[in-house]
Protein backbone atom coordinates (compact mmCIF):
# COMPACT_ATOMS: atom_id res chain seq x y z
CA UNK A 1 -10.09 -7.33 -11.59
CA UNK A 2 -9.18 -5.51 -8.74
CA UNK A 3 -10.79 -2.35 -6.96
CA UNK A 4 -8.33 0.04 -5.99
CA UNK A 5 -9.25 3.11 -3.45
CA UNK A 6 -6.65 5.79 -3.39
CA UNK A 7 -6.85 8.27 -0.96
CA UNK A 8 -4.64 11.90 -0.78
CA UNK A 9 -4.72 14.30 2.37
CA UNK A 10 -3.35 17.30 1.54
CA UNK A 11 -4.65 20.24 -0.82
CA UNK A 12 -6.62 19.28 -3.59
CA UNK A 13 -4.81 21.63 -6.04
CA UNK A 14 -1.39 19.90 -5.40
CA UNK A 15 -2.52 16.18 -5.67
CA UNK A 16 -4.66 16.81 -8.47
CA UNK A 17 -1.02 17.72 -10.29
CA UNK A 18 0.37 14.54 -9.67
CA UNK A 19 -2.79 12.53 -11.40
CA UNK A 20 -2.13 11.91 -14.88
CA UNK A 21 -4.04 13.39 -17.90
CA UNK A 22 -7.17 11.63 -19.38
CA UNK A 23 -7.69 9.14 -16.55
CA UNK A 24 -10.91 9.74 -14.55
CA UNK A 25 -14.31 8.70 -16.34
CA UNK A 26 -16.42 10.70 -13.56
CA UNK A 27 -15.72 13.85 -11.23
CA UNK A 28 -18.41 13.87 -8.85
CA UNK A 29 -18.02 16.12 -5.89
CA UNK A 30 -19.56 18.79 -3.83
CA UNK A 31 -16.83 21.74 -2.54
CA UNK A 32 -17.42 23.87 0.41
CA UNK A 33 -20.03 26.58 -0.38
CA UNK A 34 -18.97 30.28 -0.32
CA UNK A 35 -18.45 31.18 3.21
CA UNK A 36 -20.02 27.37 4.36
CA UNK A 37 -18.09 25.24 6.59
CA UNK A 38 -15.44 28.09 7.88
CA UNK A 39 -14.20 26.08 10.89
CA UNK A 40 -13.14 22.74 9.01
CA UNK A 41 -12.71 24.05 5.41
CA UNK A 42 -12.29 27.81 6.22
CA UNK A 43 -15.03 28.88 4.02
CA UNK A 44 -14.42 31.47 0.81
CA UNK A 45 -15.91 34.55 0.50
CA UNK A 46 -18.41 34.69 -2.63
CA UNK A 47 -16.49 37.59 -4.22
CA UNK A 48 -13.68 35.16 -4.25
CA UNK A 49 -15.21 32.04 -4.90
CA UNK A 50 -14.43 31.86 -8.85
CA UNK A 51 -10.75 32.89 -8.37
CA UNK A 52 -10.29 29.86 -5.81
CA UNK A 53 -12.24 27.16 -7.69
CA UNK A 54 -11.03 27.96 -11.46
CA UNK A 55 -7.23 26.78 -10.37
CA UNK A 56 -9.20 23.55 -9.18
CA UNK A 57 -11.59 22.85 -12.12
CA UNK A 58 -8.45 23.35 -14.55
CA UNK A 59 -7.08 20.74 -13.22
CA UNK A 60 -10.20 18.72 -13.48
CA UNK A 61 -10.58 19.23 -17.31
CA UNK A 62 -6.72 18.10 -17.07
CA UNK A 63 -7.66 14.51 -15.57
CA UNK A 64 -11.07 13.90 -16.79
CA UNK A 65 -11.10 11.74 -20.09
CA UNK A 66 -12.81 12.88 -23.45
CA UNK A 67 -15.59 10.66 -22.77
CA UNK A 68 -16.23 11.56 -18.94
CA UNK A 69 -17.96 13.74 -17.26
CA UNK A 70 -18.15 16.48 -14.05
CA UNK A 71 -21.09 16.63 -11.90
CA UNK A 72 -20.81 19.54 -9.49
CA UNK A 73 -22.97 19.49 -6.60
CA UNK A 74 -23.05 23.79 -5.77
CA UNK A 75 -25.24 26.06 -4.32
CA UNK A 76 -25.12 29.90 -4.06
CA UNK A 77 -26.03 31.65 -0.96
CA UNK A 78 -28.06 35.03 -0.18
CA UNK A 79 -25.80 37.68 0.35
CA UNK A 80 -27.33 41.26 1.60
CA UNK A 81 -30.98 40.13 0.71
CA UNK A 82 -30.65 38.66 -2.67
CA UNK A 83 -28.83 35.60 -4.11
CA UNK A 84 -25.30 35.58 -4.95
CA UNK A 85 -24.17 35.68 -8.52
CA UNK A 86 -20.79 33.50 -7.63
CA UNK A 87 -22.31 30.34 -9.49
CA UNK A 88 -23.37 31.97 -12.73
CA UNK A 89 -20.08 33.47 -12.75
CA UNK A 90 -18.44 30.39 -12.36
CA UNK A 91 -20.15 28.38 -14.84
CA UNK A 92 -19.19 31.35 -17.41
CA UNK A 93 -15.33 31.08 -16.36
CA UNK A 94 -15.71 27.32 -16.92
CA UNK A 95 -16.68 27.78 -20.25
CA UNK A 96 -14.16 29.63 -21.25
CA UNK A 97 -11.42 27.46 -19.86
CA UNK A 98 -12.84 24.85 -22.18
CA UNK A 99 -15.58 23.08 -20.56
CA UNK A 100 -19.07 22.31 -21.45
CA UNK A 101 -21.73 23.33 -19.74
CA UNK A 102 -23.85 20.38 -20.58
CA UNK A 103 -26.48 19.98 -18.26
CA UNK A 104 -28.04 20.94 -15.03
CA UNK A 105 -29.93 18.52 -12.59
CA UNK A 106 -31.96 19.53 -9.56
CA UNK A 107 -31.99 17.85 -5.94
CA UNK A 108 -35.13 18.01 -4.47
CA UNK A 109 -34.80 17.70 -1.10
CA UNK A 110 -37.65 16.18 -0.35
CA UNK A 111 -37.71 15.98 3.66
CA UNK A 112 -36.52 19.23 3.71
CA UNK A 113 -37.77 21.22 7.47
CA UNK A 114 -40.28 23.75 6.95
CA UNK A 115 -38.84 27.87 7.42
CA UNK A 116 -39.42 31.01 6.60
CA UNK A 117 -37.20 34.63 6.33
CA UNK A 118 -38.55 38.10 5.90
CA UNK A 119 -38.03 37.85 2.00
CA UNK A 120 -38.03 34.42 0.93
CA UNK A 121 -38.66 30.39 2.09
CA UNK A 122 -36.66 27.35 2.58
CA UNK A 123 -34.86 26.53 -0.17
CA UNK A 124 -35.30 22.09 -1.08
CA UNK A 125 -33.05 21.82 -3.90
CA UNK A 126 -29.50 21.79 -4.73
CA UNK A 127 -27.85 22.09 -8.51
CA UNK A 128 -25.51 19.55 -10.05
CA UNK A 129 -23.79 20.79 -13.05
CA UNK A 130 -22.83 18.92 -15.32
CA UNK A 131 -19.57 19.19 -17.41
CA UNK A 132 -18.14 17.65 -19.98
CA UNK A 133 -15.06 17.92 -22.31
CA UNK A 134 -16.49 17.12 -25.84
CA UNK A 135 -20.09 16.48 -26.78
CA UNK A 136 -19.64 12.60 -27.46
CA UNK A 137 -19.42 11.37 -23.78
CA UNK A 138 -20.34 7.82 -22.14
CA UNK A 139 -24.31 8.15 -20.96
CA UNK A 140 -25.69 4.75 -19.86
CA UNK A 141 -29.44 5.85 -19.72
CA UNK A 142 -30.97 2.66 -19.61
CA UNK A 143 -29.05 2.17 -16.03
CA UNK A 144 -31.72 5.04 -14.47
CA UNK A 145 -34.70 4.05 -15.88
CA UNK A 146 -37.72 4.47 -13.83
CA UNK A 147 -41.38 2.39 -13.58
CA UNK A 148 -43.93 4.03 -15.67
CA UNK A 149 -45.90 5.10 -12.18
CA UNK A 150 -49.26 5.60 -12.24
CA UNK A 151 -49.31 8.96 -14.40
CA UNK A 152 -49.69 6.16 -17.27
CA UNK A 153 -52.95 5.08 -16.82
CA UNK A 154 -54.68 8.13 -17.26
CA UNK A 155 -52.37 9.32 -19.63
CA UNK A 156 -52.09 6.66 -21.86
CA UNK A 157 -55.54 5.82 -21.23
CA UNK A 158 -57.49 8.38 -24.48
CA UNK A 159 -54.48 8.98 -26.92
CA UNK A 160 -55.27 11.72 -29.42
CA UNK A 161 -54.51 10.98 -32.79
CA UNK A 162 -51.74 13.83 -32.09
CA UNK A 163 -50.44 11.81 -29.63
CA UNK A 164 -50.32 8.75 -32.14
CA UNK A 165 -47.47 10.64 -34.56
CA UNK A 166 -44.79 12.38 -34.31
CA UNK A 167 -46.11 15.74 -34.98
CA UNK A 168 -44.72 19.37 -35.16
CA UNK A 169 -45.18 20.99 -32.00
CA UNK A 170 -47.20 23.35 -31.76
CA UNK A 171 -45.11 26.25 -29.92
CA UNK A 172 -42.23 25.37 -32.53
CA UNK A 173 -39.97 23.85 -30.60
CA UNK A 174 -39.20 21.14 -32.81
CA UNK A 175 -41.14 17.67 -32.99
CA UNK A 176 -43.26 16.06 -30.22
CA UNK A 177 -43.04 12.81 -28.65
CA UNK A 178 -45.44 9.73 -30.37
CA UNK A 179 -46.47 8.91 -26.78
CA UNK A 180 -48.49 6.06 -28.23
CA UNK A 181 -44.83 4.13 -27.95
CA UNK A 182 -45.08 4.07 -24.58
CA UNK A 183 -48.64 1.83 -24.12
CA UNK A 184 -46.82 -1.26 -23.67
CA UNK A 185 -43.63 -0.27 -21.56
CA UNK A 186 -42.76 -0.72 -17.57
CA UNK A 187 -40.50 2.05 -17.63
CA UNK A 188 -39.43 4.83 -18.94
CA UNK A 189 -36.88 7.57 -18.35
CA UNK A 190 -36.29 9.93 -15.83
CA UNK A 191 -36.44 13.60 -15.61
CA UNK A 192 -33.55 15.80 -14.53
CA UNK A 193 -34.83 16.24 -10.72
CA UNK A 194 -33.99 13.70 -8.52
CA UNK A 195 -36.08 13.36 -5.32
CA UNK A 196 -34.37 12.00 -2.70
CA UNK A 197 -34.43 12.74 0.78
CA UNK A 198 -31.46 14.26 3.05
CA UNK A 199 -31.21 12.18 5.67
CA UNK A 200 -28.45 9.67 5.96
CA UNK A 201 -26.53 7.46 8.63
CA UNK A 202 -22.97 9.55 8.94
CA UNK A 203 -23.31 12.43 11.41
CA UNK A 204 -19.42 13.29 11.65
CA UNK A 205 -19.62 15.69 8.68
CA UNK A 206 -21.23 19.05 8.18
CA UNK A 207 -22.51 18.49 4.83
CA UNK A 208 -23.23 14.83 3.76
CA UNK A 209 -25.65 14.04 1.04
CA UNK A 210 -27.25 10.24 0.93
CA UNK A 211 -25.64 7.84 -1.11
CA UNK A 212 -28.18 7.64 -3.37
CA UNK A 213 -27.34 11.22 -4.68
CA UNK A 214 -23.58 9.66 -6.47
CA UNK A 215 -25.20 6.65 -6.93
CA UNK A 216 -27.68 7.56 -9.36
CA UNK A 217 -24.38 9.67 -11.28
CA UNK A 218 -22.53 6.94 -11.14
CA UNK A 219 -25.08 4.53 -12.75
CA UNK A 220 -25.44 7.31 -15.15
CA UNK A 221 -22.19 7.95 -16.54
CA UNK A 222 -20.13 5.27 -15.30
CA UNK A 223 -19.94 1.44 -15.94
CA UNK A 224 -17.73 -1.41 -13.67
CA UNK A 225 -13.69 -0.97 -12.99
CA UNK A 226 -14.14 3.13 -14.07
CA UNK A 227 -12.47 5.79 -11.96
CA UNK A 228 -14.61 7.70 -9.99
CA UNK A 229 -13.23 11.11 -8.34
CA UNK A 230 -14.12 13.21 -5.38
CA UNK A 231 -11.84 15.96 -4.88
CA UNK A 232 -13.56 17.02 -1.85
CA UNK A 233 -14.33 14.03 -0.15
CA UNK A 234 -15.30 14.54 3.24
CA UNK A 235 -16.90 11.69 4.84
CA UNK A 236 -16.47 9.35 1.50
CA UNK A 237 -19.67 8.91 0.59
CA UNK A 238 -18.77 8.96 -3.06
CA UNK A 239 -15.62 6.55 -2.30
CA UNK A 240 -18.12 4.57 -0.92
CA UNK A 241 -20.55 3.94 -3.11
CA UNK A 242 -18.27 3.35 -5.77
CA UNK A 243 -16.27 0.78 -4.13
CA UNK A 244 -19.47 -1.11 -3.51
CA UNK A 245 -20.41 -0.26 -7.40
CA UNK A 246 -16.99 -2.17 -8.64
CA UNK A 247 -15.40 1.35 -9.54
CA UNK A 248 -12.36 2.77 -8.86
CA UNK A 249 -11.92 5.38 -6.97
CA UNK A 250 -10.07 8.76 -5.58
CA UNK A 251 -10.70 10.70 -2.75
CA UNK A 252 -8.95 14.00 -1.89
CA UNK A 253 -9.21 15.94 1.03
CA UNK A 254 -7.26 18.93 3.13
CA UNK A 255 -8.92 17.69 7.31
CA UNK A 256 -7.47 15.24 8.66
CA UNK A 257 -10.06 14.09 10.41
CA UNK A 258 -12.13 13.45 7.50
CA UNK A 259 -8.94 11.50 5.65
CA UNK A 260 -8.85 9.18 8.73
CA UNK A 261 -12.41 8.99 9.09
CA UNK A 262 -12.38 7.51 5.29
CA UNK A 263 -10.01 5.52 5.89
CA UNK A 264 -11.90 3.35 8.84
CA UNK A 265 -15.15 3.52 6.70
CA UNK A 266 -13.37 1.63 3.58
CA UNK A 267 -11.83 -0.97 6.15
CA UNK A 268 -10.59 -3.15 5.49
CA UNK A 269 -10.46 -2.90 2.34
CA UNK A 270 -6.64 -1.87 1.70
CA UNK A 271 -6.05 1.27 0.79
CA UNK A 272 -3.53 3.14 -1.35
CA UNK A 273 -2.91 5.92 1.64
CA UNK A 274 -1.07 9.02 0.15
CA UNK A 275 0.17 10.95 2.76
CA UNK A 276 0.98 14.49 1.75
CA UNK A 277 4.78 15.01 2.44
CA UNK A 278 5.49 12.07 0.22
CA UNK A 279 7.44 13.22 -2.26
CA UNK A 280 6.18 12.26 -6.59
CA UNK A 281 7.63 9.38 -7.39
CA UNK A 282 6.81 7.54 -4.01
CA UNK A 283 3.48 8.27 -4.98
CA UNK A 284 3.55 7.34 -8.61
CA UNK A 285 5.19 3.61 -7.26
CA UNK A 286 2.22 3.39 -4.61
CA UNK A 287 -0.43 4.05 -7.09
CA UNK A 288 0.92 1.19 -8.72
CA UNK A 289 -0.80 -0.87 -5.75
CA UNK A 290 -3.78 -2.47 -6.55
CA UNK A 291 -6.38 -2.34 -3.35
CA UNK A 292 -8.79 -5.31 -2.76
């Protein structure tokens, strides 16, 4: 089969409406921050930040299939001394359109430069929220399994005869683990904070993450020939990496420069190029186009 990369310029509100409901498996994008990237994106103010972004994730529940899922990579910022409520506020409006607020992942940045303000540090981590549509959705776990590390040999070294059973715990929060399963395995699952570091090869945008960051996603909740979305594309880094994972793919984005700078990364690999005074059907007959 085929890999097909389509590509829109344009705004991502307008050629979201011309993708068809219950088609993409994952949404995995990072928007510009309130008030972030002003001279290319022309930042939002946090008051307004919900208002401009509901539009947009209605549209996302739209696309997304039953089964898929939305990972939002979003940060708030500190506005007058203490941190802005716009995310909170955003995952409640979410909720109410209809989404799930299923889970919530941490990037820790873990080369992240030293700093210091009057009333606070550094921050080295970033949220991705997840979101899904229904509560069965497509989680390939075994995909981001990690080695055991070395926590296992002291661990697992003097098990309790607690740790031997699967026991009531003792704070009541259900039934503990019988970690005595794990003495004979090489790996085991990961947490929900992913440490990976920021630095990466593309320079030409303001805000790139390393491929690793949609990689591990896409593992996640994705298997080969699914449709992978990034309504804020930027540099492509999720178009990418989800080429070279045998996915399909669609990027979205208002610059210019960024829509051309995708389009010599994929070379040349042929691309479906949607160019944003075509008119719907044109589009809907070049989607038809299969890229290799």
């Amino acid at each position: 089969m085929e890999i097909r990369t389509d590509l829109f310029l344009g705004d991502c509100k307008e050629k979201l409406a011309l993708l068809q409901d219950n088609t993409i498996d994952l949404i995995f994008t990072s928007p510009p921050y309130a008030d972030q990237r002003k001279t290319s994106y022309g930042g939002i103010h946090p008051y307004k930040y919900v208002e401009w972004f509901l539009p947009i994730s209605l549209h996302l529940l739209r696309v997304l299939k039953p089964t898929g899922t939305f990972i939002l990579n979003i940060k708030e910022k500190i506005v007058k001394g203490e941190r802005s409520t716009y995310v909170i506020e955003l995952i409640l409006e979410m909720r109410k359109q209809g989404w799930l607020w299923t889970e919530e992942f941490i990037w820790h940045k873990k080369n992240s430069y030293p700093g210091k303000w009057p009333n606070r540090f550094r921050d080295a981590w970033e949220r991705l929220l997840q979101f899904n549509k229904s509560r069965k959705f497509n989680m390939y776990q075994d995909e981001v399994m990690v080695p055991m590390g070395d926590w296992a040999k002291t661990r697992l070294r003097k098990l309790s005869e607690t740790d031997k059973t699967r026991d009531n715990s003792k704070v009541g929060s259900g039934f503990g683990k019988n970690v005595s399963n794990w003495l004979k395995r090489d790996k085991a699952y990961p947490t929900n904070v992913l440490h990976l570091a920021t630095e990466c090869s593309n320079k030409n945008h303001s805000a790139t993450f390393p491929e690793e960051l949609p990689e591990w996603f896409i593992k996640l909740f994705t298997k080969e020939y699914d449709t992978v979305l990034d309504p804020f594309m930027g540099s492509g880094t999720t178009l990418i990496v989800a080429n070279r994972m045998k996915r399909h793919s669609i990027g979205i984005d208002i610059v210019p420069e960024y829509y051309q700078m995708v389009r010599k990364r994929l070379m040349p690999i042929e691309l479906v190029l949607l160019d944003p005074k075509d008119e719907y059907e044109k589009i809907k007959h070049e989607r038809r186009t299969e890229v290799r």
